[in-house]
Protein backbone atom coordinates (compact mmCIF):
# COMPACT_ATOMS: atom_id res chain seq x y z
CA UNK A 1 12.03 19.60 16.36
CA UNK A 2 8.48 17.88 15.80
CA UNK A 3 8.35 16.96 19.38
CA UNK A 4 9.61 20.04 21.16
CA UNK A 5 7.10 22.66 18.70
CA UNK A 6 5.54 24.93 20.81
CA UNK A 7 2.26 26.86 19.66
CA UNK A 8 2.52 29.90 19.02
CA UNK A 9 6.49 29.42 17.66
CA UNK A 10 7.05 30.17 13.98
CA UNK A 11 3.29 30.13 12.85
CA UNK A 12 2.31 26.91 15.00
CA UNK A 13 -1.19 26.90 16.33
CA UNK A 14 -0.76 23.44 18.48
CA UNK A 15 2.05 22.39 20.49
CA UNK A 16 3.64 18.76 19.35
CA UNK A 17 2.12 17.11 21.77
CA UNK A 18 -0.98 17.70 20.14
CA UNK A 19 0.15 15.68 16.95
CA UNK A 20 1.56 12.99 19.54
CA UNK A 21 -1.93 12.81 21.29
CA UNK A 22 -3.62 12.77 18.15
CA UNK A 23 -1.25 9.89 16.21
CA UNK A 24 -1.14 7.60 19.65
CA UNK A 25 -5.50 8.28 20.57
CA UNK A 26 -7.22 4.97 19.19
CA UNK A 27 -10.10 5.54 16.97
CA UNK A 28 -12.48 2.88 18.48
CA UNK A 29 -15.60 4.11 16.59
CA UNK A 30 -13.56 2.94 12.92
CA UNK A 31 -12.25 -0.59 14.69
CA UNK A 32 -15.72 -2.28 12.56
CA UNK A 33 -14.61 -0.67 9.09
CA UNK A 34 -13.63 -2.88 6.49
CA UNK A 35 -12.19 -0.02 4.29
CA UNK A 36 -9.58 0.35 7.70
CA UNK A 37 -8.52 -3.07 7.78
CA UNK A 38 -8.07 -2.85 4.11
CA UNK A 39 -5.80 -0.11 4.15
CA UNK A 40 -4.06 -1.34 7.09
CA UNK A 41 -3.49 -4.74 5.52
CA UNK A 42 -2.55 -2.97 2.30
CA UNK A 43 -0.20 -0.91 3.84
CA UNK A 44 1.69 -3.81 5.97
CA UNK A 45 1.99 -5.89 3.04
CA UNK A 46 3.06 -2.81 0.36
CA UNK A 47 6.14 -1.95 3.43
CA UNK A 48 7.01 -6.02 4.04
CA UNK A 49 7.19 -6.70 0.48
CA UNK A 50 4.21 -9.24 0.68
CA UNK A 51 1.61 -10.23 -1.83
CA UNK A 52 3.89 -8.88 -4.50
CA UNK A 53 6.92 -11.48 -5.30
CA UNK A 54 9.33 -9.84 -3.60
CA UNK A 55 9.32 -11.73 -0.51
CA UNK A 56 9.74 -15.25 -2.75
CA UNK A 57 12.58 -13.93 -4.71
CA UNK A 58 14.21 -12.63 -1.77
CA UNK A 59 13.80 -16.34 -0.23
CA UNK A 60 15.45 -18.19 -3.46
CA UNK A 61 18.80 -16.66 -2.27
CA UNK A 62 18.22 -17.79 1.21
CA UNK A 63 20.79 -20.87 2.15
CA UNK A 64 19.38 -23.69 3.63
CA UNK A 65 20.60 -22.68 6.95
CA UNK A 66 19.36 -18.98 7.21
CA UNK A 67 17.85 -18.06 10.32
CA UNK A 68 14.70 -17.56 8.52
CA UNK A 69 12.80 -16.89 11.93
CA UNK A 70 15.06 -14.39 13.37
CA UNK A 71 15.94 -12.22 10.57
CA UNK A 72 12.00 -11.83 9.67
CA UNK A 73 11.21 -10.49 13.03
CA UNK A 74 13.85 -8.43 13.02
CA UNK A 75 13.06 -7.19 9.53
CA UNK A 76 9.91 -6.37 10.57
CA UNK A 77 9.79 -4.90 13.82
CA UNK A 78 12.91 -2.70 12.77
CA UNK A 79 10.65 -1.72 9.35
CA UNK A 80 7.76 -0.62 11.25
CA UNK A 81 9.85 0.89 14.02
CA UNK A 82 11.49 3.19 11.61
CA UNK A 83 8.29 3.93 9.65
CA UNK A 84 5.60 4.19 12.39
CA UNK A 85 7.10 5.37 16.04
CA UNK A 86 10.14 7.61 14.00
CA UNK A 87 8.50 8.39 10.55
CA UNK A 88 4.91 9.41 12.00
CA UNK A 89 6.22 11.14 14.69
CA UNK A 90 8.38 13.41 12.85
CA UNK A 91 5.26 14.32 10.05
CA UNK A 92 2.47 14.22 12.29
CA UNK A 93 3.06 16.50 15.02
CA UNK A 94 4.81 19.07 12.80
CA UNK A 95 1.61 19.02 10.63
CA UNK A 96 -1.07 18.99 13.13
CA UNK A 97 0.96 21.80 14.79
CA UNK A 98 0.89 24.21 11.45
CA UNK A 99 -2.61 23.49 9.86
CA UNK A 100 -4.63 21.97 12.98
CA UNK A 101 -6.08 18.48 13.55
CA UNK A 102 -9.56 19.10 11.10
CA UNK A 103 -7.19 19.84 8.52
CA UNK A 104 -4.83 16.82 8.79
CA UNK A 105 -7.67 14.73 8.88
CA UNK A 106 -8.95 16.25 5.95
CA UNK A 107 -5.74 15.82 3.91
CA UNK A 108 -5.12 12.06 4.68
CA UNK A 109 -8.60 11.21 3.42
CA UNK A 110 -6.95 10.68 0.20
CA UNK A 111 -3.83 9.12 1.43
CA UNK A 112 -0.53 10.94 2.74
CA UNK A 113 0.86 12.35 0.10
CA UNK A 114 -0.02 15.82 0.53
CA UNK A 115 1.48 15.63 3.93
CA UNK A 116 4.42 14.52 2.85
CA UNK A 117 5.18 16.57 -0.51
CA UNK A 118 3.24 19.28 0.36
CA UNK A 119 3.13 20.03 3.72
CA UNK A 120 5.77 19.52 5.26
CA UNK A 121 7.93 21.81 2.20
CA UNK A 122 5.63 24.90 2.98
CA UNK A 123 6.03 23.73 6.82
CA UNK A 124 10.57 23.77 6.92
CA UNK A 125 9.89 27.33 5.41
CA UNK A 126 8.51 28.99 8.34
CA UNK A 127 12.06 27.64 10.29
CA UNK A 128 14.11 30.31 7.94
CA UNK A 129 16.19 29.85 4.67
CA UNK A 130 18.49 27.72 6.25
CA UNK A 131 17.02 25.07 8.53
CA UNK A 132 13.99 24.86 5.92
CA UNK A 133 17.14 23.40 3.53
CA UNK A 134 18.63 21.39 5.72
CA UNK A 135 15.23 19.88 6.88
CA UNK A 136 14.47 19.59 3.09
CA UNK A 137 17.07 17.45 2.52
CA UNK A 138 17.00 15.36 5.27
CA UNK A 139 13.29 14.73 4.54
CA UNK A 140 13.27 14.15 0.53
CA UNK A 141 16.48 12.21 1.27
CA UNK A 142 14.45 9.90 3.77
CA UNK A 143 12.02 9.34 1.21
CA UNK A 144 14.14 9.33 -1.39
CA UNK A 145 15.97 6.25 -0.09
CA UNK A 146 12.58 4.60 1.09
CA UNK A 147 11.24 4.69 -2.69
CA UNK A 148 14.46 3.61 -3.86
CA UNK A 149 14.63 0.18 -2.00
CA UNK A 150 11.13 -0.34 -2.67
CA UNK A 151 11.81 -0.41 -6.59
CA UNK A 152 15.03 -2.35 -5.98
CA UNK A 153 12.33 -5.15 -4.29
CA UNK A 154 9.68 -5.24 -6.63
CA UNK A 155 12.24 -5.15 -9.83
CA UNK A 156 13.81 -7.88 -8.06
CA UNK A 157 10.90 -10.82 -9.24
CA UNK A 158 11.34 -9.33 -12.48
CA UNK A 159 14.57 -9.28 -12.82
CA UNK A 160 14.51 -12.91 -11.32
CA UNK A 161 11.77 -14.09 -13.55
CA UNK A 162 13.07 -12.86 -16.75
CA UNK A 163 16.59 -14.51 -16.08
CA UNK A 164 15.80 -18.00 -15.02
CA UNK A 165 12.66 -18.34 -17.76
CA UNK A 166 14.15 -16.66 -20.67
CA UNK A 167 17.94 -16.42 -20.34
CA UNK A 168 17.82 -12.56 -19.94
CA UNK A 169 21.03 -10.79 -18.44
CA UNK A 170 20.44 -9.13 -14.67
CA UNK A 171 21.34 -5.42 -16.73
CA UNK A 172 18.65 -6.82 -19.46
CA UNK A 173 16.32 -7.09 -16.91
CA UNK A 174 16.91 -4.40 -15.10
CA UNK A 175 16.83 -2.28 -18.03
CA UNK A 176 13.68 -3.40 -19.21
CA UNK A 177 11.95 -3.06 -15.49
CA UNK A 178 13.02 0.31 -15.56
CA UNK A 179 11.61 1.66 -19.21
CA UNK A 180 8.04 -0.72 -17.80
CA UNK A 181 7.94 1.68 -14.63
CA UNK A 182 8.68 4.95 -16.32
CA UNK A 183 6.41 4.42 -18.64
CA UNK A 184 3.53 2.74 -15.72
CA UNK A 185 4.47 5.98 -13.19
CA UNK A 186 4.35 8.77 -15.97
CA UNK A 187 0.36 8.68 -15.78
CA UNK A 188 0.70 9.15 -12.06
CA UNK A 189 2.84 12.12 -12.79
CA UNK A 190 0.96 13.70 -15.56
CA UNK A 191 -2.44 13.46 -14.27
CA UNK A 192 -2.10 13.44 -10.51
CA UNK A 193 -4.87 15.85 -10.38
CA UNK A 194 -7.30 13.69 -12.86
CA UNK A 195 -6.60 10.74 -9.67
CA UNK A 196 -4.68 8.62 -11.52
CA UNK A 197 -1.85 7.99 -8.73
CA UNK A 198 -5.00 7.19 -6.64
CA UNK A 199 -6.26 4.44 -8.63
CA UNK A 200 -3.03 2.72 -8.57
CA UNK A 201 -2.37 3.20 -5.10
CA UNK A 202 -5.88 1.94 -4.24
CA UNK A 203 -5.74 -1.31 -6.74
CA UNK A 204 -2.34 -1.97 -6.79
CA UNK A 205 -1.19 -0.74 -3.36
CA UNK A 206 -4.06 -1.77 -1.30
CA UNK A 207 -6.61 -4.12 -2.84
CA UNK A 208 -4.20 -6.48 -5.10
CA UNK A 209 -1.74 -6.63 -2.33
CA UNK A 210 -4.83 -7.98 0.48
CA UNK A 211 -6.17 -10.95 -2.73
CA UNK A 212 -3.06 -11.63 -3.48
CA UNK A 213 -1.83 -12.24 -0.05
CA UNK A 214 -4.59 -14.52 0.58
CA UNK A 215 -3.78 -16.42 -2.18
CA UNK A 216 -0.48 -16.83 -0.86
CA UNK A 217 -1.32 -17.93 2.33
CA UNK A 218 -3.64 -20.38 1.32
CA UNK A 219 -0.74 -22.16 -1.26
CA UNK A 220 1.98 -22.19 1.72
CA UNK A 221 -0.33 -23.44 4.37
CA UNK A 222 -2.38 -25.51 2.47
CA UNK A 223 -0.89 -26.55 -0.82
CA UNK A 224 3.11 -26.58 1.03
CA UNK A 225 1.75 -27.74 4.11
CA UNK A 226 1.83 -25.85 7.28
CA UNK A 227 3.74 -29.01 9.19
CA UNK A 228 6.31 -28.48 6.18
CA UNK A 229 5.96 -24.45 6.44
CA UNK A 230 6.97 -24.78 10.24
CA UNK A 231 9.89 -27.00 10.03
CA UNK A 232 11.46 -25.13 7.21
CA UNK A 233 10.68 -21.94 9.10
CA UNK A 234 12.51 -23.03 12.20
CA UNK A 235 15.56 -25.10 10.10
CA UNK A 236 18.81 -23.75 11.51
CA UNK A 237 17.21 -20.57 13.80
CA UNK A 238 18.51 -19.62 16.93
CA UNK A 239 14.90 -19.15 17.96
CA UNK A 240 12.45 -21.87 17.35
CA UNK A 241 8.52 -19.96 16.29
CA UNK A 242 6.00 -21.20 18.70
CA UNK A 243 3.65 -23.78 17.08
CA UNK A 244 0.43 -21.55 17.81
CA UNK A 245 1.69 -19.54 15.04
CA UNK A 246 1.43 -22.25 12.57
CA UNK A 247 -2.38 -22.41 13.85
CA UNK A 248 -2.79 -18.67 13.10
CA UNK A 249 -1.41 -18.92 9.66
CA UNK A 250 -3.30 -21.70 8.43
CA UNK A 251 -6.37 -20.42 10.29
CA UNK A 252 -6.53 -17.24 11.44
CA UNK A 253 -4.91 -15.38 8.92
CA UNK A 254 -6.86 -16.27 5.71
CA UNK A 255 -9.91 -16.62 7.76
CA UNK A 256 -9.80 -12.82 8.98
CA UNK A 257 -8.12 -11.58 5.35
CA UNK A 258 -10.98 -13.13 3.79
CA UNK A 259 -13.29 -11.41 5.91
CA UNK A 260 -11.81 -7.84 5.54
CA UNK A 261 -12.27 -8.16 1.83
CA UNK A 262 -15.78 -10.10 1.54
CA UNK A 263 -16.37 -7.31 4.01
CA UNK A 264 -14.91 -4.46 2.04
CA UNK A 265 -16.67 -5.34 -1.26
CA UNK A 266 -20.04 -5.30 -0.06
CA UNK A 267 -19.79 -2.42 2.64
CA UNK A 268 -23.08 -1.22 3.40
CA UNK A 269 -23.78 2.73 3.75
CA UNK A 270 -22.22 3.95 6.62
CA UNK A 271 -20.92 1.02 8.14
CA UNK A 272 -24.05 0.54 8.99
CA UNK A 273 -24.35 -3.50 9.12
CA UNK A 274 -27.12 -4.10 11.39
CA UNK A 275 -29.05 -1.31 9.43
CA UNK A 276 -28.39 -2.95 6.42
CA UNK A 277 -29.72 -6.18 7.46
CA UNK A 278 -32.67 -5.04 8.67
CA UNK A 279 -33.73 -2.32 6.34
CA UNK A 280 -32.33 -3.40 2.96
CA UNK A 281 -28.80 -3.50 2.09
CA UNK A 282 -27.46 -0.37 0.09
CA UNK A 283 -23.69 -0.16 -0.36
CA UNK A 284 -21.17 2.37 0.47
CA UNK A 285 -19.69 4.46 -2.23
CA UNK A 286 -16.47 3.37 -0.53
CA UNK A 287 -16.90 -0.22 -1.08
CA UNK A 288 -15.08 -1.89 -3.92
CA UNK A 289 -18.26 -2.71 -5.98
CA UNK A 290 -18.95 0.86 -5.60
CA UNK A 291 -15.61 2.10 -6.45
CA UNK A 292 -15.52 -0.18 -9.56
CA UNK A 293 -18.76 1.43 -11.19
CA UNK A 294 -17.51 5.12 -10.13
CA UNK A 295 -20.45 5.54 -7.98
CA UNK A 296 -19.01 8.18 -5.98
CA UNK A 297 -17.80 10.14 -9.21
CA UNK A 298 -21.42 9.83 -10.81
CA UNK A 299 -23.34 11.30 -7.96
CA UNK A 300 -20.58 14.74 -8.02
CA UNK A 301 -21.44 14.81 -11.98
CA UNK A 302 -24.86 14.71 -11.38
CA UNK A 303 -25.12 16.83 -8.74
CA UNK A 304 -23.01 19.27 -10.84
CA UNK A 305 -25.37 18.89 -13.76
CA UNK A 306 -28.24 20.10 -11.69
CA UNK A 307 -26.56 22.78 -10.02
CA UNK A 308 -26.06 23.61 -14.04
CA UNK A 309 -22.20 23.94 -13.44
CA UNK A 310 -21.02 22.99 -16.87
CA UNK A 311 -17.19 23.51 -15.97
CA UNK A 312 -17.17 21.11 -12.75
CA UNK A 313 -19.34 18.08 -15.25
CA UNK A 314 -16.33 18.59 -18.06
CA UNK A 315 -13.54 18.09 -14.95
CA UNK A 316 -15.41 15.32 -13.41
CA UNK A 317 -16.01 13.29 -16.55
CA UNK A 318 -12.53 13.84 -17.82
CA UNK A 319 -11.45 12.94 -14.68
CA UNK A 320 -13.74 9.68 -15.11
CA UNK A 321 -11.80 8.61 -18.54
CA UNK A 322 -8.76 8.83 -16.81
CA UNK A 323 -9.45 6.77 -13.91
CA UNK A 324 -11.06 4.06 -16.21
CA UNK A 325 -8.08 4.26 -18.42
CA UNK A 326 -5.54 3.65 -15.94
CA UNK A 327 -7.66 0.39 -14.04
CA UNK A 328 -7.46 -0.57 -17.87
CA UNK A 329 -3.54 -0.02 -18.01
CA UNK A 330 -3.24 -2.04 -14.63
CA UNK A 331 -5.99 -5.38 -16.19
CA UNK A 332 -3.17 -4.76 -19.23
CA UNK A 333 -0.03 -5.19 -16.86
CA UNK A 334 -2.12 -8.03 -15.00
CA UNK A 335 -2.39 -10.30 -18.10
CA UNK A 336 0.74 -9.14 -19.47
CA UNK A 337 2.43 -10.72 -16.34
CA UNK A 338 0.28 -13.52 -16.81
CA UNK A 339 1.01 -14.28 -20.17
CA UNK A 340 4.47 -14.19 -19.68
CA UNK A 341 3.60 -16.77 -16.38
CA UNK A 342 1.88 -18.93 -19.05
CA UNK A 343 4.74 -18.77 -21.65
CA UNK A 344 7.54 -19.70 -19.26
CA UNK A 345 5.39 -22.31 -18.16
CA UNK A 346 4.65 -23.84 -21.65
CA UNK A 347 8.43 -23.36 -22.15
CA UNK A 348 9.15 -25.51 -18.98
CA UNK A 349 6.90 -28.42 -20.20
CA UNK A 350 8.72 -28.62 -23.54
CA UNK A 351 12.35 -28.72 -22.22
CA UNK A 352 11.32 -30.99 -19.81
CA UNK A 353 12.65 -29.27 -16.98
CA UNK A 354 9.10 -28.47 -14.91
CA UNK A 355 9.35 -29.35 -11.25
């Protein structure tokens, strides 16, 4: 149906292979932007499970002969198969075909979620009473399912944690991980429009995942050992990982993660690198200094305040509390989690049972 949209059918104004062209045409001017490879690398690691736990709880239920190799390819290329060349195909053409490429663009600024639970409702209604149901279905199912099996992998290292450190039950612990994310994702729900689900997508989802990734990387190549990494990679797979790979993972990858967030902290206006070198550096409102101090949000109040429109200051600022008080719930989850590291920790060292 996204494909095979014709303009002028049902309301359409571009043909699908104008959301085809438009998904599959490379960007090459954006290729330099750290805040791209940080939502990239956000994005691959959120959808892998990486930089999160998930991955390392998965792996302490892996027998010693699990083709470790082989079933992570397969996991992956199948995961972005699914989610990029099916997924985007379906949502993009049928949304540059309603609304027009300017206004996809402009909607995905903040992220897809408009697209998604927006869109694409308003979109199935133009098909008639019927398909628009069935097409509803199909879609929130899709997602449905997708959010589900995300929770099931992040409630997973809690679960995990909880059990082995403090003799929890699996319902316990799933219990508990439950009432923690109803009462993290209420916020999200409540004040949507304050930008609450955008701070936590951006810190959580994006920036946490890329540092905490790193951090990873640098403990199994370096701290493990990449020789060890390798061997325990390849133990009992029907495929054997080239060892050039182990030379990008100790290398390569934490040299160039490094980079995207060194580079996305201190982004200089515009992109504009060799400007900034040369003339002074001044930083973006979308680098992460910038976003920490609200930059962005200051210069709308104050622009409000001299176009004397009181109601727009009140919205802003209110929506400035709640964006500082949910980074505030997320540093509270942080040490929380950390606490409880340091506790089990503790605990291990007076059993005598720390390895």
């Amino acid at each position: 149906m996204a494909v095979s949209l014709k303009a002028g059918e049902h309301g359409a104004i571009n043909g699908g292979s104008v959301g085809l062209n438009f998904l599959w045409t490379p960007d090459f001017s954006t290729i330099w932007s750290p805040k791209v490879w940080l939502a990239a690398a956000g994005q691959i690691f959120f959808t892998l499970s990486v930089g999160m736990g998930s991955i390392q709880c998965y792996a302490s239920y892996v027998r010693k002969k699990d083709d470790i190799a082989l079933n992570a390819m397969s996991a992956g290329w199948m995961n972005e198969f699914v989610e990029v060349v099916l997924g985007a195909a379906i949502i993009i053409p049928i949304s540059v075909g309603y609304l027009g490429v300017d206004k996809v663009i402009e909607m995905t600024k903040s992220g897809g979620l408009g697209l998604g639970f927006r869109t694409l409702p308003f979109l199935f209604e133009q098909w008639g009473t019927v398909l628009a149901i069935i097409c509803g279905v199909f879609w929130f199912g899709l997602l449905f399912f997708a959010g589900i099996t995300s929770s099931l992998a992040m409630g997973t290292p809690w679960m995990g944690f909880m059990t082995d450190e403090f003799g929890w039950s699996r319902q316990k612990g799933a219990w508990s991980f439950g009432a923690i994310v109803l009462i993290l994702g209420l916020p999200t729900v409540l004040f949507f429009n304050q930008g609450v689900f955008d701070e936590y997508d951006y810190w959580a989802g994006t920036v946490s995942l890329v540092v905490f990734a790193l951090a990873e990387i640098i403990l199994f190549a370096w701290v493990f050992g990449m020789k060890r990494g390798m061997q325990e990679i390849n133990s009992g797979g029907d495929i054997q990982v080239p060892k050039i790979f182990g030379f990008v993972i100790k290398w390569i990858t934490p040299i160039l993660l490094l980079g995207v967030f060194l580079g996305a902290l201190i982004t200089p206006a515009g992109n504009d690198w060799a400007g900034a070198l040369q003339n002074g550096w001044v930083l973006d409102n979308g680098s992460i200094i910038k976003q920490i101090t609200n930059s962005g949000l200051k210069e709308q109040i104050s622009a409000a305040q001299t176009a004397g429109d009181q109601a727009l200051v009140d919205t802003l600022t209110e929506k400035k509390l709640y964006i500082n008080a949910s980074r505030l719930l997320l540093l509270a989850v942080f040490g929380g989690v950390a606490y409880l590291i340091y506790v089990a920790y503790r605990k291990r060292i007076k059993e005598g049972r720390f390895v």
